[in-house]
C-alpha atoms as a PDB file:
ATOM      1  CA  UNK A   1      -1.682 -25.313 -11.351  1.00  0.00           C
ATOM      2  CA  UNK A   2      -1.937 -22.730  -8.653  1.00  0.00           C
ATOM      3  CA  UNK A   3       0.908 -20.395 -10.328  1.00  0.00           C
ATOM      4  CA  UNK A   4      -1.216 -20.585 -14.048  1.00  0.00           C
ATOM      5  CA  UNK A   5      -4.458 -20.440 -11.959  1.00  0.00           C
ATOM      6  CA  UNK A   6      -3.076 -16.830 -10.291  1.00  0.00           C
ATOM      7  CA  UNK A   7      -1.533 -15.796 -13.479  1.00  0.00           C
ATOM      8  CA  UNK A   8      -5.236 -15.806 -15.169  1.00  0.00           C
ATOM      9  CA  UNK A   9      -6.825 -14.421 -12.573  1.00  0.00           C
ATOM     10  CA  UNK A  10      -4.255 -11.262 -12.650  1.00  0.00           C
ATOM     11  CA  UNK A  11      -4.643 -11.346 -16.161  1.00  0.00           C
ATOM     12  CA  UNK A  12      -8.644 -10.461 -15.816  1.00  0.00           C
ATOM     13  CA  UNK A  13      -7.971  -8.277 -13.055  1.00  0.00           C
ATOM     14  CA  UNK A  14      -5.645  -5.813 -14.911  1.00  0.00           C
ATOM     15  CA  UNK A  15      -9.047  -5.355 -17.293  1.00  0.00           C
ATOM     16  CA  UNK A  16     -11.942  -6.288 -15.698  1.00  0.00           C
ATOM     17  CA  UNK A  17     -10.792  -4.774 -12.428  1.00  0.00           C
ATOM     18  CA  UNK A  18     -13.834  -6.670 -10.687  1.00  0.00           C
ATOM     19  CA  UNK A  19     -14.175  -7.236  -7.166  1.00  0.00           C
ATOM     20  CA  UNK A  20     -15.168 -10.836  -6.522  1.00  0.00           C
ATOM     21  CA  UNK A  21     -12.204 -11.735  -9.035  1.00  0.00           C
ATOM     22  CA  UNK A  22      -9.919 -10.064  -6.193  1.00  0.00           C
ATOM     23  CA  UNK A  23     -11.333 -11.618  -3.377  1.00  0.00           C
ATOM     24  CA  UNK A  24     -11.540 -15.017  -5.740  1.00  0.00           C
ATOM     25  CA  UNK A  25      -7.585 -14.422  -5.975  1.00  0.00           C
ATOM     26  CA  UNK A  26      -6.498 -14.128  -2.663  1.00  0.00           C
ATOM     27  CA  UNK A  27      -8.989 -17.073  -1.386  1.00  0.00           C
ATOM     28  CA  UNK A  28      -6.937 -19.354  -4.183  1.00  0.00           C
ATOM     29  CA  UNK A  29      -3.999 -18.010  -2.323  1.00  0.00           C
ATOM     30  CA  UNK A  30      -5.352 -19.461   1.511  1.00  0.00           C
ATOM     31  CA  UNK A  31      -6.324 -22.432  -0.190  1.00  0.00           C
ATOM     32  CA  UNK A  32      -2.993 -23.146  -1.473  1.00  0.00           C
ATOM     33  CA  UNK A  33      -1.710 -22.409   2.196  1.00  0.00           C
ATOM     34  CA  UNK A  34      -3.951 -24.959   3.445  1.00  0.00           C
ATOM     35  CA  UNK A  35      -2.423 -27.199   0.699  1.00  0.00           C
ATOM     36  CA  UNK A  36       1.386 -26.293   2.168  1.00  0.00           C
ATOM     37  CA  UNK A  37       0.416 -25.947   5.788  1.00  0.00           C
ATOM     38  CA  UNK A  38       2.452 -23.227   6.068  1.00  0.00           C
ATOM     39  CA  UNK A  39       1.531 -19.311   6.271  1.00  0.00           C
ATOM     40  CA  UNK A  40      -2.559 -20.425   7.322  1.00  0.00           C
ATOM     41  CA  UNK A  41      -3.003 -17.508   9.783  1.00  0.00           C
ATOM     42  CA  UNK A  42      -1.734 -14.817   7.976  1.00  0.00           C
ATOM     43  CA  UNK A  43      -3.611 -15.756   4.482  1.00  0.00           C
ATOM     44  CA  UNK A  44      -6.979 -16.198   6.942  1.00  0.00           C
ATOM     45  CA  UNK A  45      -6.539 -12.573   8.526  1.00  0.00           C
ATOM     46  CA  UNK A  46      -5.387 -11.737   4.776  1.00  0.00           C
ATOM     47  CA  UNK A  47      -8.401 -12.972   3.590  1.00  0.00           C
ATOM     48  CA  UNK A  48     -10.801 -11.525   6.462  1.00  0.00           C
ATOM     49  CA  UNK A  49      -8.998  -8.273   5.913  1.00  0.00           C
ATOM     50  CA  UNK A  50      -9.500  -8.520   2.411  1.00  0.00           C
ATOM     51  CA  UNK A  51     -13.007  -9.163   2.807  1.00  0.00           C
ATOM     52  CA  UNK A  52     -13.963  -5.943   4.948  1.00  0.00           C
ATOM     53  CA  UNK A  53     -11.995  -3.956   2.554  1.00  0.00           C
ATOM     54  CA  UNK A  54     -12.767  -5.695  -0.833  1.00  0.00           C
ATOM     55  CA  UNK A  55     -16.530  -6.514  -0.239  1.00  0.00           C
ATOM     56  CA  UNK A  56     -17.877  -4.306   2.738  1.00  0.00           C
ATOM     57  CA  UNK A  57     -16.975  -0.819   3.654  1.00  0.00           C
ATOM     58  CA  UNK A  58     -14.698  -1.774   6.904  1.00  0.00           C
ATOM     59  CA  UNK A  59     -12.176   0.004   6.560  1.00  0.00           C
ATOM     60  CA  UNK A  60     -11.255   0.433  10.350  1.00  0.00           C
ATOM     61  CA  UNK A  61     -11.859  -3.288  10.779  1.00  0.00           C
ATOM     62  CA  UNK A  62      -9.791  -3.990   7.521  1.00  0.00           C
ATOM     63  CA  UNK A  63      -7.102  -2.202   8.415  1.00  0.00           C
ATOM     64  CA  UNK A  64      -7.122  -3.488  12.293  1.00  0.00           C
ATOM     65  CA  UNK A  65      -6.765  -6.493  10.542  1.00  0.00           C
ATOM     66  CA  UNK A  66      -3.812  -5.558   8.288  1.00  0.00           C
ATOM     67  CA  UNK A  67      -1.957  -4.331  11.524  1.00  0.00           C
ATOM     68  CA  UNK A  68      -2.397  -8.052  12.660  1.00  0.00           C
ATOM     69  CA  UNK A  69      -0.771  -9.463   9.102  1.00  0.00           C
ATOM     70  CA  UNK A  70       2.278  -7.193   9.785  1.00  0.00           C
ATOM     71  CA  UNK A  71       2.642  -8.565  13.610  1.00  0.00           C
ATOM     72  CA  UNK A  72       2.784 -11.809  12.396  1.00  0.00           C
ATOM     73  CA  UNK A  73       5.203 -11.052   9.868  1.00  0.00           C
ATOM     74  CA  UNK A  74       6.732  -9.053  12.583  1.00  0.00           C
ATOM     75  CA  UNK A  75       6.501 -13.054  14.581  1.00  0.00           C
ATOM     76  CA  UNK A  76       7.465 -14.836  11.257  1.00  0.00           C
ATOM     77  CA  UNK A  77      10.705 -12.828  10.925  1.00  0.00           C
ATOM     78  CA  UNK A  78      11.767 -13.378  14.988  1.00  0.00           C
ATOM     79  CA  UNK A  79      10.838  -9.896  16.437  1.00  0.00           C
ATOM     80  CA  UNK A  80       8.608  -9.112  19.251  1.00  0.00           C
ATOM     81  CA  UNK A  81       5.174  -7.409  18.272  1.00  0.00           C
ATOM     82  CA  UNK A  82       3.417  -6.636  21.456  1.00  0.00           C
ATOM     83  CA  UNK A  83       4.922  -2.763  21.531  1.00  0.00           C
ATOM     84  CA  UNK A  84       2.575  -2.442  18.305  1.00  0.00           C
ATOM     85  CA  UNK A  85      -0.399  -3.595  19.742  1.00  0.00           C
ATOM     86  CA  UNK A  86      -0.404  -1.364  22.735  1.00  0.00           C
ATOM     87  CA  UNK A  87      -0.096   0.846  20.084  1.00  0.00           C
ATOM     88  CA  UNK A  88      -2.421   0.184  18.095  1.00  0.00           C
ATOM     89  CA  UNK A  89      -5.167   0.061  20.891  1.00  0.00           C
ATOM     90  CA  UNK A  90      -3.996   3.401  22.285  1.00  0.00           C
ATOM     91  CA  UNK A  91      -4.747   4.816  18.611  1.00  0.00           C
ATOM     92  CA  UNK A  92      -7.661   2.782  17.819  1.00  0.00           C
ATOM     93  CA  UNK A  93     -10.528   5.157  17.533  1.00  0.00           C
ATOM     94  CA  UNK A  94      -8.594   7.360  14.892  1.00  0.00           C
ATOM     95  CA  UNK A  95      -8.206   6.317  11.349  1.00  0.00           C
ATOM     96  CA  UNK A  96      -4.881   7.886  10.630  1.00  0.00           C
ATOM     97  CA  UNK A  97      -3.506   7.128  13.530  1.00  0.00           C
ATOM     98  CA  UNK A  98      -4.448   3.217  12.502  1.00  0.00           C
ATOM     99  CA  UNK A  99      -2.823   3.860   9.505  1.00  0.00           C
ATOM    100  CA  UNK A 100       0.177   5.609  11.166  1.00  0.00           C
ATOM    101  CA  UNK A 101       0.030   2.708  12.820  1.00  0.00           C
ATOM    102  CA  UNK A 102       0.457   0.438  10.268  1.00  0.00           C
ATOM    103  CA  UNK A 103       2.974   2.334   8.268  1.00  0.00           C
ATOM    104  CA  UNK A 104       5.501   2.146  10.969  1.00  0.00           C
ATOM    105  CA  UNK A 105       4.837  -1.441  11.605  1.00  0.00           C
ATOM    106  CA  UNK A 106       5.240  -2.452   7.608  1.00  0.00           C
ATOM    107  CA  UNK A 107       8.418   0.234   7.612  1.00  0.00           C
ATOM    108  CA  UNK A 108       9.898  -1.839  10.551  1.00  0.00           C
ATOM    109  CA  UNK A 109       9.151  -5.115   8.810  1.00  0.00           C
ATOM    110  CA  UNK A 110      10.839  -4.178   5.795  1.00  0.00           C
ATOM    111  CA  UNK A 111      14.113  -3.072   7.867  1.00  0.00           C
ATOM    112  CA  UNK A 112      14.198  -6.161   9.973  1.00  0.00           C
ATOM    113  CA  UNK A 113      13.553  -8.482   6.675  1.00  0.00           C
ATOM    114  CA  UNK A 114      16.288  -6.663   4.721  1.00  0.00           C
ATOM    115  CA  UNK A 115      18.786  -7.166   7.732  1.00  0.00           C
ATOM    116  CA  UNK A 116      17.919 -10.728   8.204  1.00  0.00           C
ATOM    117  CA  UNK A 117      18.004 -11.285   4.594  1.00  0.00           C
ATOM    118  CA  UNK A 118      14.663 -12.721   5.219  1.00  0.00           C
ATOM    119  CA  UNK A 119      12.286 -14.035   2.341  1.00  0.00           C
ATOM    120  CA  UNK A 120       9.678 -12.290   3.384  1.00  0.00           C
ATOM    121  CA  UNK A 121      11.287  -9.116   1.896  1.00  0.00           C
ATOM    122  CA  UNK A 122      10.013  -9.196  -1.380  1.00  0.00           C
ATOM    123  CA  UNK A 123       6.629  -9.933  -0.083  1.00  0.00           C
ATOM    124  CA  UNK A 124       6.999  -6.684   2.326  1.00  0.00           C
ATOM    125  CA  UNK A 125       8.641  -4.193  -0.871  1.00  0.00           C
ATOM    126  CA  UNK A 126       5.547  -5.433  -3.008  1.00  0.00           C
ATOM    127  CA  UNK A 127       2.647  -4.527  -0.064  1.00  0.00           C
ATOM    128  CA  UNK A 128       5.055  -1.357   0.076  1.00  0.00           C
ATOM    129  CA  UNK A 129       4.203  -0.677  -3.322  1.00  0.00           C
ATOM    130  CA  UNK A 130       0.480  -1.201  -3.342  1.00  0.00           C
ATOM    131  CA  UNK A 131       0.553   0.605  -0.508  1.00  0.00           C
ATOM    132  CA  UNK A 132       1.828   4.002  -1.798  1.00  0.00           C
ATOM    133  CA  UNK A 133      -0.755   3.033  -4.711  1.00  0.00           C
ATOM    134  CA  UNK A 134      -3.024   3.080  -2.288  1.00  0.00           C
ATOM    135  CA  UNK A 135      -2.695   6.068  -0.660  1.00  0.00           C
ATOM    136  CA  UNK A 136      -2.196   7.766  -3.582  1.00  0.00           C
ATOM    137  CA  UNK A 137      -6.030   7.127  -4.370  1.00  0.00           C
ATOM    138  CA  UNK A 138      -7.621   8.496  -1.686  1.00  0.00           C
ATOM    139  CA  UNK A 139      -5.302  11.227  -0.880  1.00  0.00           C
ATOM    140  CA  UNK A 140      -6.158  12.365  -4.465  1.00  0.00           C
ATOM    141  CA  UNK A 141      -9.049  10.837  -4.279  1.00  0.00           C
ATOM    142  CA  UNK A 142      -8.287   9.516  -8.280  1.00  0.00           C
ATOM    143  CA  UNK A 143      -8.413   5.818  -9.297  1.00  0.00           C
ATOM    144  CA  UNK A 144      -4.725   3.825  -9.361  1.00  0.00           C
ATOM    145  CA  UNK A 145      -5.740   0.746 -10.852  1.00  0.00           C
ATOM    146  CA  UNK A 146      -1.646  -0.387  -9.877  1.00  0.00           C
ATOM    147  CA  UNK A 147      -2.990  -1.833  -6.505  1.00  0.00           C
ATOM    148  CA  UNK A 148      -3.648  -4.756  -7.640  1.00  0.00           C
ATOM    149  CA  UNK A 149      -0.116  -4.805  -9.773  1.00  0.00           C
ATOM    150  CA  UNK A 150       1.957  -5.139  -6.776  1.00  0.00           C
ATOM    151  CA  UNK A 151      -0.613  -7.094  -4.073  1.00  0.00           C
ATOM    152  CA  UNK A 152      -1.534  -9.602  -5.342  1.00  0.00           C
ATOM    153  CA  UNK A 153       2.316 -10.915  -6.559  1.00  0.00           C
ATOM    154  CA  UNK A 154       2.939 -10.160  -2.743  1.00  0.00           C
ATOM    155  CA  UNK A 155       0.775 -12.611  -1.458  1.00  0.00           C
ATOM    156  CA  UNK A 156       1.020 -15.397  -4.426  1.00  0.00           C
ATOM    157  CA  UNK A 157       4.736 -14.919  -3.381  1.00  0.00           C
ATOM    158  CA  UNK A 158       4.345 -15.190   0.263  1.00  0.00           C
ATOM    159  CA  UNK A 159       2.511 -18.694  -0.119  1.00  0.00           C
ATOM    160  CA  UNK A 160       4.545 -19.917  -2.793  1.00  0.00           C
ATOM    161  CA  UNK A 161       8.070 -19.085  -1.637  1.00  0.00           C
ATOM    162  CA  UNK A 162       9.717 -21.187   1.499  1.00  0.00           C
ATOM    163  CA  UNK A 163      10.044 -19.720   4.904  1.00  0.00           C
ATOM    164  CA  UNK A 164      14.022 -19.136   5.116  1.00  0.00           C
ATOM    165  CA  UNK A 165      15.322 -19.210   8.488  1.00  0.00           C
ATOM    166  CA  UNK A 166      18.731 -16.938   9.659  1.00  0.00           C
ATOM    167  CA  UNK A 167      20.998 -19.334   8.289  1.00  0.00           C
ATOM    168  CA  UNK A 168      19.634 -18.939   4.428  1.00  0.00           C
ATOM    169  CA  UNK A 169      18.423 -22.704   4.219  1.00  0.00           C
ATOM    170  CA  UNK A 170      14.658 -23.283   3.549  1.00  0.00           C
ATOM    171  CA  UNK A 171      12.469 -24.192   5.872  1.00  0.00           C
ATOM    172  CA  UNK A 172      10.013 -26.885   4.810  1.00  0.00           C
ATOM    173  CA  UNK A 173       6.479 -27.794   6.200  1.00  0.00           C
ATOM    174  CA  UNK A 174       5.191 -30.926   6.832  1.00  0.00           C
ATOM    175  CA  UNK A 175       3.926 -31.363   3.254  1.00  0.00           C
ATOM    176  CA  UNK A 176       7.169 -30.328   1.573  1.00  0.00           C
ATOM    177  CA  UNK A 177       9.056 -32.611   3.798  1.00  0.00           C
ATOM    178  CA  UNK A 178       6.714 -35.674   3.280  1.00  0.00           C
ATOM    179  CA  UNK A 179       7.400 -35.037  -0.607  1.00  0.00           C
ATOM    180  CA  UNK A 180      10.931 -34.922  -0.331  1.00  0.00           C
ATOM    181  CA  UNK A 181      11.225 -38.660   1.710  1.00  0.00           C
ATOM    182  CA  UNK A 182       9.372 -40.074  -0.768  1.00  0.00           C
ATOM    183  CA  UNK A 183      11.983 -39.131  -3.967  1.00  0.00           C
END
């Protein structure tokens, strides 16, 4: 129900391009992490960051908040994150140093989750990709309606897959492993 409920939603999104269908998106995602109990904090700072970027004009705040998603990737994938927020609070005031910021920290994620041969890969190449889409549009200052192409897979991928640990085997959360006693 969740995949055919995100699959609509993207649907009306590639045409309608309407911003409470977004944020409607992504809070379907945090739902369905509540529903797993796995991946709750990052889908809540998703979702705050989503907010400030989606339905107010905060962008510092919105990306400050982004910066946070990619330390706890940075957690979820067994690295140490704390170099990144002395960073980022030594850059603060300065938008593209924030987003400097955050660059390196996604670039780093997507190194360490390729080495580990980490799940969280795809979800990393995808953000990648709205990313550039991203800053395509306001560098150029033109409309890329591909943001929305590559995020929102990312995240509906992030709750959906299993967190993987070094050894390849899934790890399951309390509600997947509940499930599979009862079979």
């Amino acid at each position: 129900m969740f995949l055919l409920s995100e699959c609509i939603l993207f649907i009306f999104i590639m045409f309608c391009d309407s911003v409470w269908l977004k944020y409607l998106s992504i809070f379907l995602c945090f739902l369905y992490t509540l529903y797993r109990k796995e991946g709750i904090v990052v889908l809540w700072v998703v979702l705050l960051a989503d907010y400030c970027l989606l339905i107010n004009d905060y962008y510092e705040m919105g990306i400050f908040l982004f910066i946070v998603v990619q330390c706890l990737y940075h957690e979820i994938l067994g690295s140490h994150y704390k170099f990144y927020i002395f960073l980022f609070l030594l850059l603060y005031p300065q938008m593209p140093m924030l987003v400097l910021c955050y660059i390196l920290m996604s670039f780093t994620n997507l190194i360490v989750a390729y080495q580990k041969k980490h799940s969280l890969f795809i979800t990393i190449v995808l953000l990648g990709l709205c990313d550039i889409c991203v800053a395509i549009q306001y560098i150029f200052s033109i409309h890329v309606p591909l943001i929305w192409l590559f995020y929102l897979p990312s995240q509906v991928y992030f709750v959906k897959k299993g967190f993987i640990n070094e050894d390849g085997a899934i790890v399951m959360g309390d509600s997947q492993k509940e499930r599979s006693s009862v079979k």
